[in-house]
Protein backbone atom coordinates (compact mmCIF):
# COMPACT_ATOMS: atom_id res chain seq x y z
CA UNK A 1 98.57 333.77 54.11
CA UNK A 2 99.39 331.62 56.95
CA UNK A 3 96.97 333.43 59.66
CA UNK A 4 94.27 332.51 56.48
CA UNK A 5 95.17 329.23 56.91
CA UNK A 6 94.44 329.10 60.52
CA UNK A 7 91.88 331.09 60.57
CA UNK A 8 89.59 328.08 58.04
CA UNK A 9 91.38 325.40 59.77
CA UNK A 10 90.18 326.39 63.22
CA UNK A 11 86.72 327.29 61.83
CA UNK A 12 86.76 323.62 60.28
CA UNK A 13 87.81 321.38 63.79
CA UNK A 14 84.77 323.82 65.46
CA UNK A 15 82.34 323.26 62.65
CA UNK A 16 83.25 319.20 63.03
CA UNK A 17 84.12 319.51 66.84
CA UNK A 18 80.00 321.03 67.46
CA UNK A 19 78.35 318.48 64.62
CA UNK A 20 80.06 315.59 67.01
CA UNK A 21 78.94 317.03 69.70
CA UNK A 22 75.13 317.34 68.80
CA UNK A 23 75.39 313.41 67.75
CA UNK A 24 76.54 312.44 71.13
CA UNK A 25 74.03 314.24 72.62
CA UNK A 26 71.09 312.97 71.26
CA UNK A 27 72.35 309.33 71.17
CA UNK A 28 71.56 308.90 75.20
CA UNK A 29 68.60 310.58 75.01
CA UNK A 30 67.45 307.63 72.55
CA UNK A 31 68.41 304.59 74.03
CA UNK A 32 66.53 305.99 77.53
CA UNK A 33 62.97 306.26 75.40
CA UNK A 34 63.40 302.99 74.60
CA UNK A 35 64.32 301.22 77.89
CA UNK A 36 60.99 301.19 80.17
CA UNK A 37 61.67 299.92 83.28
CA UNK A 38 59.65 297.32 84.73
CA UNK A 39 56.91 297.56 87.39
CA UNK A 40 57.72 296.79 91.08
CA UNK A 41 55.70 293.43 90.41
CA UNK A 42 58.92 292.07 88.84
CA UNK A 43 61.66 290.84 91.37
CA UNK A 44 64.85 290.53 90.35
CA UNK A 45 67.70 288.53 91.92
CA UNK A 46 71.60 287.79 91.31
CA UNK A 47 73.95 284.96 91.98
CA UNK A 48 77.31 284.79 91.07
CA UNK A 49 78.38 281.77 91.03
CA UNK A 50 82.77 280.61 89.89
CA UNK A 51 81.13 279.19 87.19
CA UNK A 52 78.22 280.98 86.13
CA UNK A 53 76.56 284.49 86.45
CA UNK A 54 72.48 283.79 87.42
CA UNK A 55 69.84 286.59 86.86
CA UNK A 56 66.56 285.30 87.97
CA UNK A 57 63.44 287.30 87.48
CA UNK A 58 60.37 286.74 89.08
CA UNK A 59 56.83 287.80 88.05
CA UNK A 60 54.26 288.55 90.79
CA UNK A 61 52.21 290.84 88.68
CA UNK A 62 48.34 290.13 87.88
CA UNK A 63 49.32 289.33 84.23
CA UNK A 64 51.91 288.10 81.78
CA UNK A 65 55.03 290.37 81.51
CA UNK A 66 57.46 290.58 78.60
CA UNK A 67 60.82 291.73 79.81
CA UNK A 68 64.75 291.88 78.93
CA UNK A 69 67.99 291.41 80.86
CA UNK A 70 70.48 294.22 80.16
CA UNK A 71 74.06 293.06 81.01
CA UNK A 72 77.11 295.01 81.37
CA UNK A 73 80.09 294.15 79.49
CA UNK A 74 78.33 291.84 76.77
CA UNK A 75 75.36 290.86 74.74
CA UNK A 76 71.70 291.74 76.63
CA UNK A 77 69.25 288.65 76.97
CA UNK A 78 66.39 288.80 74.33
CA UNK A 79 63.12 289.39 75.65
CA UNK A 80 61.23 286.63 77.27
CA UNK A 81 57.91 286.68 78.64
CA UNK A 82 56.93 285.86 81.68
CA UNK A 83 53.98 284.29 82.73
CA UNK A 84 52.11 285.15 86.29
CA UNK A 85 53.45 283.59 88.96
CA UNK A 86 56.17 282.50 86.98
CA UNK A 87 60.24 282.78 87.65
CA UNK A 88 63.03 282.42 84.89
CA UNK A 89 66.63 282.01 85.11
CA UNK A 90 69.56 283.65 82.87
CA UNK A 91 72.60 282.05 82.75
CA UNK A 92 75.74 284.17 82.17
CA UNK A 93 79.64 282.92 81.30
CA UNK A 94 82.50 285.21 81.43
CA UNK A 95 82.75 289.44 82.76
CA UNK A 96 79.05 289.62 81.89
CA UNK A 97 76.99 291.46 84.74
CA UNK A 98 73.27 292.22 85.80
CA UNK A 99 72.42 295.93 84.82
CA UNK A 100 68.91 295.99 84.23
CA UNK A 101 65.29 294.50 84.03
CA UNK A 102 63.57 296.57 81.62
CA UNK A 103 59.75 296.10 79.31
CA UNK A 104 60.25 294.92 76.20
């Protein structure tokens, strides 16, 4: 009775151990679709200041870009578009840090 037991127990962990597994899996696999990166057009630049963290993006491209910066650590900046020729600044407080430029 007790080998029984084990027996559906260990089936059970592998059954939810493999369904966990194929969730993590996929999960990265979304998140990179929908990250484009941006074209070499856009500059990006940090400054860390004591009191502030400064991402500022630059667009030398032919047209208007509309981009996002990813930070680690906290909240992402919502896209903003750029216009040609055109530079913005994002202003960070706390742990945040640059990760990314990417297309919105």
């Amino acid at each position: 009775m007790r080998s029984r037991k084990s027996l559906v127990g260990s089936l059970v962990a592998a059954t939810v151990l493999s369904a966990g597994m194929g969730v993590t899996a996929a999960a990265p696999a979304q998140a990179a679709g929908k990250a484009r990166p941006v074209p070499s057009c856009v500059k990006t630049a940090t400054f860390n200041q004591p009191s502030v963290y400064t991402v500022q993006v630059r667009n030398t491209c032919k047209g208007a870009m509309k981009v996002k910066v990813q930070m680690k650590y906290g909240t992402d900046h919502p896209c903003t578009t750029i216009a040609k020729g055109k530079t913005v600044h994002f202003n960070s407080k706390g742990i945040k840090v640059y990760k990314a430029t990417v297309r919105c």
